[in-house]
Protein backbone atom coordinates (compact mmCIF):
# COMPACT_ATOMS: atom_id res chain seq x y z
CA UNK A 1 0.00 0.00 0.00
CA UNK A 2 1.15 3.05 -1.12
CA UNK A 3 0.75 5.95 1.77
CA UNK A 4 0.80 9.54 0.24
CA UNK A 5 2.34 12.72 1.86
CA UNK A 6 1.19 15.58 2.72
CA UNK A 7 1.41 18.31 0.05
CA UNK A 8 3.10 20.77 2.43
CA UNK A 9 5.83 17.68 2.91
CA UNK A 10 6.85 18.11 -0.83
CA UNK A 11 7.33 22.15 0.10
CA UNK A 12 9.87 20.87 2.83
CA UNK A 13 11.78 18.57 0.54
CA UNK A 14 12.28 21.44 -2.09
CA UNK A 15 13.13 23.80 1.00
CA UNK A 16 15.59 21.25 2.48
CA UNK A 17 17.26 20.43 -0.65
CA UNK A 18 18.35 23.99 -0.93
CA UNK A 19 21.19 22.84 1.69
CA UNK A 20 22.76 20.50 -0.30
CA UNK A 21 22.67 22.77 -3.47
CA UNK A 22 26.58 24.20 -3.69
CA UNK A 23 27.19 27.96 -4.80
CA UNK A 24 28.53 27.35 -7.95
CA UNK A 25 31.82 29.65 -7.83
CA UNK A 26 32.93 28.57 -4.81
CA UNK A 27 32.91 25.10 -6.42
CA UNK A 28 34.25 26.32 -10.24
CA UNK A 29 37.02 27.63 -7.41
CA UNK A 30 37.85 24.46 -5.83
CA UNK A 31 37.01 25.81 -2.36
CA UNK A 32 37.07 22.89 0.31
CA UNK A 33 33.52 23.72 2.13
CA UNK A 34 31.69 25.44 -0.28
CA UNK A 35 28.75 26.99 1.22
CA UNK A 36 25.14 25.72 0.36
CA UNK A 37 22.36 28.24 -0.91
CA UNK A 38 20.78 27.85 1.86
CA UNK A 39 23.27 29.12 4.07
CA UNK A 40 23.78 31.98 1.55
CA UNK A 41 20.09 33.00 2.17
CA UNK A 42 20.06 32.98 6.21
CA UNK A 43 23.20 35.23 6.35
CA UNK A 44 21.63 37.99 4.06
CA UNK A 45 18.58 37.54 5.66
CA UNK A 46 20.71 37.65 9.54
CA UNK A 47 22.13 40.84 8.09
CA UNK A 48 18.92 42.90 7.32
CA UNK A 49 19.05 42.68 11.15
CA UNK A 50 21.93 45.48 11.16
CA UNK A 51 19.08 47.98 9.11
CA UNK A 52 19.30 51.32 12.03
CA UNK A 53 15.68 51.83 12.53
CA UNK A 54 16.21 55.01 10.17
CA UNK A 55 16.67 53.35 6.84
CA UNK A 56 12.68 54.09 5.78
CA UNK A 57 13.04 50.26 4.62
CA UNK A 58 10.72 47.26 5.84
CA UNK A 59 13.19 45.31 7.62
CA UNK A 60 11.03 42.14 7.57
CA UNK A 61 10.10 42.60 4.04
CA UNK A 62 13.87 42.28 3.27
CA UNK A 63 14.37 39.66 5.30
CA UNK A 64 11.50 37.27 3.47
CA UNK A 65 12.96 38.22 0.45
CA UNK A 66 16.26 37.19 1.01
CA UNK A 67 15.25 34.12 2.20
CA UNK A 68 13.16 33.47 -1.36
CA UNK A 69 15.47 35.37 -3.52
CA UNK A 70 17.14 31.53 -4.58
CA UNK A 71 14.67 29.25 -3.45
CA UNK A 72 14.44 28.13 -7.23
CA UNK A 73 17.72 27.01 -7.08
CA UNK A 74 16.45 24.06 -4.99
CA UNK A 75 15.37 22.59 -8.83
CA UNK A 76 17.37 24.38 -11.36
CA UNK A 77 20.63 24.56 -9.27
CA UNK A 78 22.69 27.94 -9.33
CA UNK A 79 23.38 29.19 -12.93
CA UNK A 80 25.75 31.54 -13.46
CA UNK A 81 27.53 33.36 -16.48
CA UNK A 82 29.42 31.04 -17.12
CA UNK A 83 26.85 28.13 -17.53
CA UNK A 84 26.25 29.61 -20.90
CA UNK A 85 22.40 30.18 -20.32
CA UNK A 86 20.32 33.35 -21.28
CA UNK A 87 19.65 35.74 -19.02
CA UNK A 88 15.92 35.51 -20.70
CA UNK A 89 16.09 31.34 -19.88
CA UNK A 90 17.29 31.72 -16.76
CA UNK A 91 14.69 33.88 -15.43
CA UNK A 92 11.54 32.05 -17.16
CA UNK A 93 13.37 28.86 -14.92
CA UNK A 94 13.82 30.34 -12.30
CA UNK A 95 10.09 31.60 -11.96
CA UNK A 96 8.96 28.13 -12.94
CA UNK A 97 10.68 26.66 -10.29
CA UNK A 98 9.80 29.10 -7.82
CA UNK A 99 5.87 28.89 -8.45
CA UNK A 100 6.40 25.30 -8.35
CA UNK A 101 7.74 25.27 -5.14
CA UNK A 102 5.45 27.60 -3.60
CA UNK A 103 2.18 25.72 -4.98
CA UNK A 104 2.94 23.50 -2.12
CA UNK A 105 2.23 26.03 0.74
CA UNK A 106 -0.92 26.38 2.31
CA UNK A 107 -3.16 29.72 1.65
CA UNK A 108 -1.86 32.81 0.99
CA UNK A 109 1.86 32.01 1.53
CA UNK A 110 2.25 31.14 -1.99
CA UNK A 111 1.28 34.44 -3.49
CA UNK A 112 3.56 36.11 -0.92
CA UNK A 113 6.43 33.99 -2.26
CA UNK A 114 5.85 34.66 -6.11
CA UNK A 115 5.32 38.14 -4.99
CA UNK A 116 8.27 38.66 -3.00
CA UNK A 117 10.68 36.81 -6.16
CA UNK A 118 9.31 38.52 -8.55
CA UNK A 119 9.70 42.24 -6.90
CA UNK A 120 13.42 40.57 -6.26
CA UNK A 121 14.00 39.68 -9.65
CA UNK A 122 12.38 42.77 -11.50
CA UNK A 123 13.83 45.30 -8.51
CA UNK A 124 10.25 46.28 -8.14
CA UNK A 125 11.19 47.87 -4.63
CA UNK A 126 13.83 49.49 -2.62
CA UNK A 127 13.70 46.92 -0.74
CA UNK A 128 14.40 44.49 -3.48
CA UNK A 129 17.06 46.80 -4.15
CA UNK A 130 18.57 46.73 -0.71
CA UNK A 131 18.73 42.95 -0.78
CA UNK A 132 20.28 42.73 -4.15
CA UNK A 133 22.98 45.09 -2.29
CA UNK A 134 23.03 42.14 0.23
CA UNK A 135 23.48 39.71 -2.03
CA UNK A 136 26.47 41.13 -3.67
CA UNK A 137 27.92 42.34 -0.29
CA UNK A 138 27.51 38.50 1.27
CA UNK A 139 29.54 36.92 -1.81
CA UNK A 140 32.44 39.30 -0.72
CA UNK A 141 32.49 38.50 2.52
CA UNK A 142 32.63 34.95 1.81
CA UNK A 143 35.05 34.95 -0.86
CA UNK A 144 37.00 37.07 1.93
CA UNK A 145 36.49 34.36 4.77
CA UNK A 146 37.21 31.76 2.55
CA UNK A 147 41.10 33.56 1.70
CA UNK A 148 41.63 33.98 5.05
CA UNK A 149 40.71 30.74 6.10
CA UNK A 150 42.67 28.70 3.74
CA UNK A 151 45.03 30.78 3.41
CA UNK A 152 44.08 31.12 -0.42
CA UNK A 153 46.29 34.27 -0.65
CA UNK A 154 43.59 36.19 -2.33
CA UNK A 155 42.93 34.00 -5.67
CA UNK A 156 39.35 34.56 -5.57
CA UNK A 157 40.24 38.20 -6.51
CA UNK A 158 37.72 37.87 -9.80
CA UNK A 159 34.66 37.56 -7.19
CA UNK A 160 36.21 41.44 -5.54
CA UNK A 161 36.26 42.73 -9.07
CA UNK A 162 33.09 41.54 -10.63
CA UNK A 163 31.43 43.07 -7.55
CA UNK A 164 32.94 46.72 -7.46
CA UNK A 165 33.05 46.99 -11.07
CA UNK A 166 29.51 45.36 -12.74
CA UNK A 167 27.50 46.39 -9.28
CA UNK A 168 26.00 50.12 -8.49
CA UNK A 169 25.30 49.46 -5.07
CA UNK A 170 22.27 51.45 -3.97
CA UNK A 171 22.31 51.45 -0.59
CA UNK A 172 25.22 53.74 1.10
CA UNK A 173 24.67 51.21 4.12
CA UNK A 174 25.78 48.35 1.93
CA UNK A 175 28.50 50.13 -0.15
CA UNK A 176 30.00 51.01 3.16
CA UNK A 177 30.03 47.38 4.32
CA UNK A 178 31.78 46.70 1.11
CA UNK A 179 34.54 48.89 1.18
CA UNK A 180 34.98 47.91 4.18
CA UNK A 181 35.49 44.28 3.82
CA UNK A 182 38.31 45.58 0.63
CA UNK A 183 39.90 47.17 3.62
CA UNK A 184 40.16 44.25 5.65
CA UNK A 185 40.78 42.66 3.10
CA UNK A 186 44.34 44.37 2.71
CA UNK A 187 45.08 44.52 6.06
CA UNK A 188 43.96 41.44 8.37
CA UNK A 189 46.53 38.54 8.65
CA UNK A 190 44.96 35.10 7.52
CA UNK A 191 46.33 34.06 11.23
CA UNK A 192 44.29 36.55 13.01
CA UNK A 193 41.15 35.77 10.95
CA UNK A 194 39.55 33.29 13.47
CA UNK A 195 40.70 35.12 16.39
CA UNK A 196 37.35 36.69 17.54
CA UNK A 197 35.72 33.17 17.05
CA UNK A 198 37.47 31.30 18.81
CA UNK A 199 37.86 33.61 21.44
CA UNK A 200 34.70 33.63 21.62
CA UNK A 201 34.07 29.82 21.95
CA UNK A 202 36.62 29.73 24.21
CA UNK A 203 35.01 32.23 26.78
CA UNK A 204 30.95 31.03 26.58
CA UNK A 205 32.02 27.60 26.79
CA UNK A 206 34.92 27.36 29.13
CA UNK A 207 32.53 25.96 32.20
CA UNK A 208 31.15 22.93 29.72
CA UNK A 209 32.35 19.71 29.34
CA UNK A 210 34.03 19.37 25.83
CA UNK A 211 32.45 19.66 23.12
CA UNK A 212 31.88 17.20 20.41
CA UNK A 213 34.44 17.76 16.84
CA UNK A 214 30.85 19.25 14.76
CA UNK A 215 30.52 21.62 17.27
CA UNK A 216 33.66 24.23 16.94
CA UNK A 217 33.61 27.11 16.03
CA UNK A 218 34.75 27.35 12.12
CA UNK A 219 33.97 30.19 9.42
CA UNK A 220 34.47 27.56 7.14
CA UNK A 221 31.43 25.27 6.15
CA UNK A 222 30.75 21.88 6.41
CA UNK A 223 27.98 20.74 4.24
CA UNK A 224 28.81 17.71 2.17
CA UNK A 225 30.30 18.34 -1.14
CA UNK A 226 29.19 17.79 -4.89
CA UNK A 227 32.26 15.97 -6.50
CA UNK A 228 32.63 17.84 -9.64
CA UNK A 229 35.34 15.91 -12.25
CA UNK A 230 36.22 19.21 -13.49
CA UNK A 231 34.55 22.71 -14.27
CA UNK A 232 33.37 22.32 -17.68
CA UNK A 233 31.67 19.47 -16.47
CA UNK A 234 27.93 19.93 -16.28
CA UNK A 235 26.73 18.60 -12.87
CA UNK A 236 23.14 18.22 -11.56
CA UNK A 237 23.10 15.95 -8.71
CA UNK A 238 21.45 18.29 -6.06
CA UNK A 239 18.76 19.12 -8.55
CA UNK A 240 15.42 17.44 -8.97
CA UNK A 241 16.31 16.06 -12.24
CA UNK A 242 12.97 15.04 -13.92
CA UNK A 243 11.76 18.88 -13.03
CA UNK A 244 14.63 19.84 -14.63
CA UNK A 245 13.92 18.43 -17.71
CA UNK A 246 10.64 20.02 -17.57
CA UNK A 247 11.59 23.53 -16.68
CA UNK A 248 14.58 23.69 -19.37
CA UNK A 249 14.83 24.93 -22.58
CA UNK A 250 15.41 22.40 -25.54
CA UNK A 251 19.24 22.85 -25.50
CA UNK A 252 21.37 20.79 -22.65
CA UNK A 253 22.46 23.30 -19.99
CA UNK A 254 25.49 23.71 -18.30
CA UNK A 255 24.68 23.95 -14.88
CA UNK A 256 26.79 23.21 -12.24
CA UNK A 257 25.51 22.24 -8.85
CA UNK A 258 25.10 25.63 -6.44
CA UNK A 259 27.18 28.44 -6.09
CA UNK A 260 27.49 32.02 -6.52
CA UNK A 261 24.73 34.22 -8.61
CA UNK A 262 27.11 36.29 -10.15
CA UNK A 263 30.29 34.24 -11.23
């Protein structure tokens, strides 16, 4: 007997699958931990927190839209520039996915969704703005935690480029943040880049017995890797491939599995 599951159990699966789903330039990059999309989303959307009261922007608002800004990625994985797909393509995918995902919520959360991704993708607000900012601003940082913490000695220099030369930030907050992070950048010693974290860890947890391996502190991530045999190679393991199929157009895309919505 076959026992069938709840609709809203089909929303969760898409939802979950977004933490397997690698950002695609930290993989084209060989990074050891590349972070998941999912992980991507809840630090933009952990970020909006830092709005001052001031900024005459819905902080909530930007917060639900970072959090559905890639949710479409859970099906199509993350395309990038240099998976050789249309803008045009992309973004008839991309809403496909989305609406399928969201057809699986209950009520009005499913026009909220669509709503929110599509005032993302067509910068409809200034909040949609303000989390684009974010979304540029996050990739930095990463690509900036990710030299430090392997000691890369800044070879992901492309991902600082692409940013302050193809982005107009729009939000002085954000631009800010940004030149910030070039400062640091410039200036930190990969050696002291942990410092605060584990200092940190160190302090809280001093009066607790010790703490199992998974639990240190590391601003590297751990989520299990898509083994890619090269970058040319088109990869779609953490996509739902028979969606896919569905959602494409006629030619084969070169997708790889996750990664970064710019490179």
């Amino acid at each position: 007997m076959t026992v069938e599951m709840p609709k809203f159990f089909e929303y969760m699966k898409f939802i979950g699958n977004l933490k397997k789903v690698e950002r695609t330039g930290w993989v084209r990059h060989g990074v050891k931990h590349p972070e998941s999309v999912a992980e991507h989303m809840y630090r933009m959307a952990m970020i909006a927190f830092a709005l001052p009261s001031d900024s005459n922007l819905d902080r909530d608002k930007c917060m639900k839209i970072a959090l559905v800004h890639d949710m479409a990625e859970s099906i199509v994985g993350d395309i990038t520039p240099s998976c050789g797909v249309s803008k045009t393509d992309k973004s008839k995918m991309e809403e496909d996915a989305t609406h399928h995902i969201a057809s699986f919520l209950p009520g009005h959360g499913a026009q909220e969704v669509l709503q929110l991704w599509r005032e993302y993708e067509h910068q409809l607000s200034p909040e949609a703005m303000f989390v684009k900012d974010l979304d540029k601003f996050e990739m930095i940082f990463q690509a900036l935690e990710y030299e430090k913490a392997e000691r890369r000695g800044g070879d992901l220099e492309e991902f600082f480029v692409h940013t302050l030369e193809k982005h107009k930030f729009s939000s002085d907050i954000v631009k800010g943040w940004a030149d910030q992070v070039i400062s640091v950048r410039g200036s930190v010693k990969d050696s002291d880049w942990e410092a605060g974290l584990l200092d940190a860890k160190k302090t809280i947890t001093s009066s607790l017995p010790s703490l199992p391996a998974s639990s240190a502190v590391s601003p590297v991530v751990t989520t299990p890797s898509a083994v890619l045999s090269s970058s040319s190679s088109p990869s779609t393991t953490t996509t739902s491939s028979s969606l896919t199929r569905q959602l494409s157009p006629a030619k084969k895309l070169k997708v790889d599995a996750g990664g970064d919505s710019s490179l």
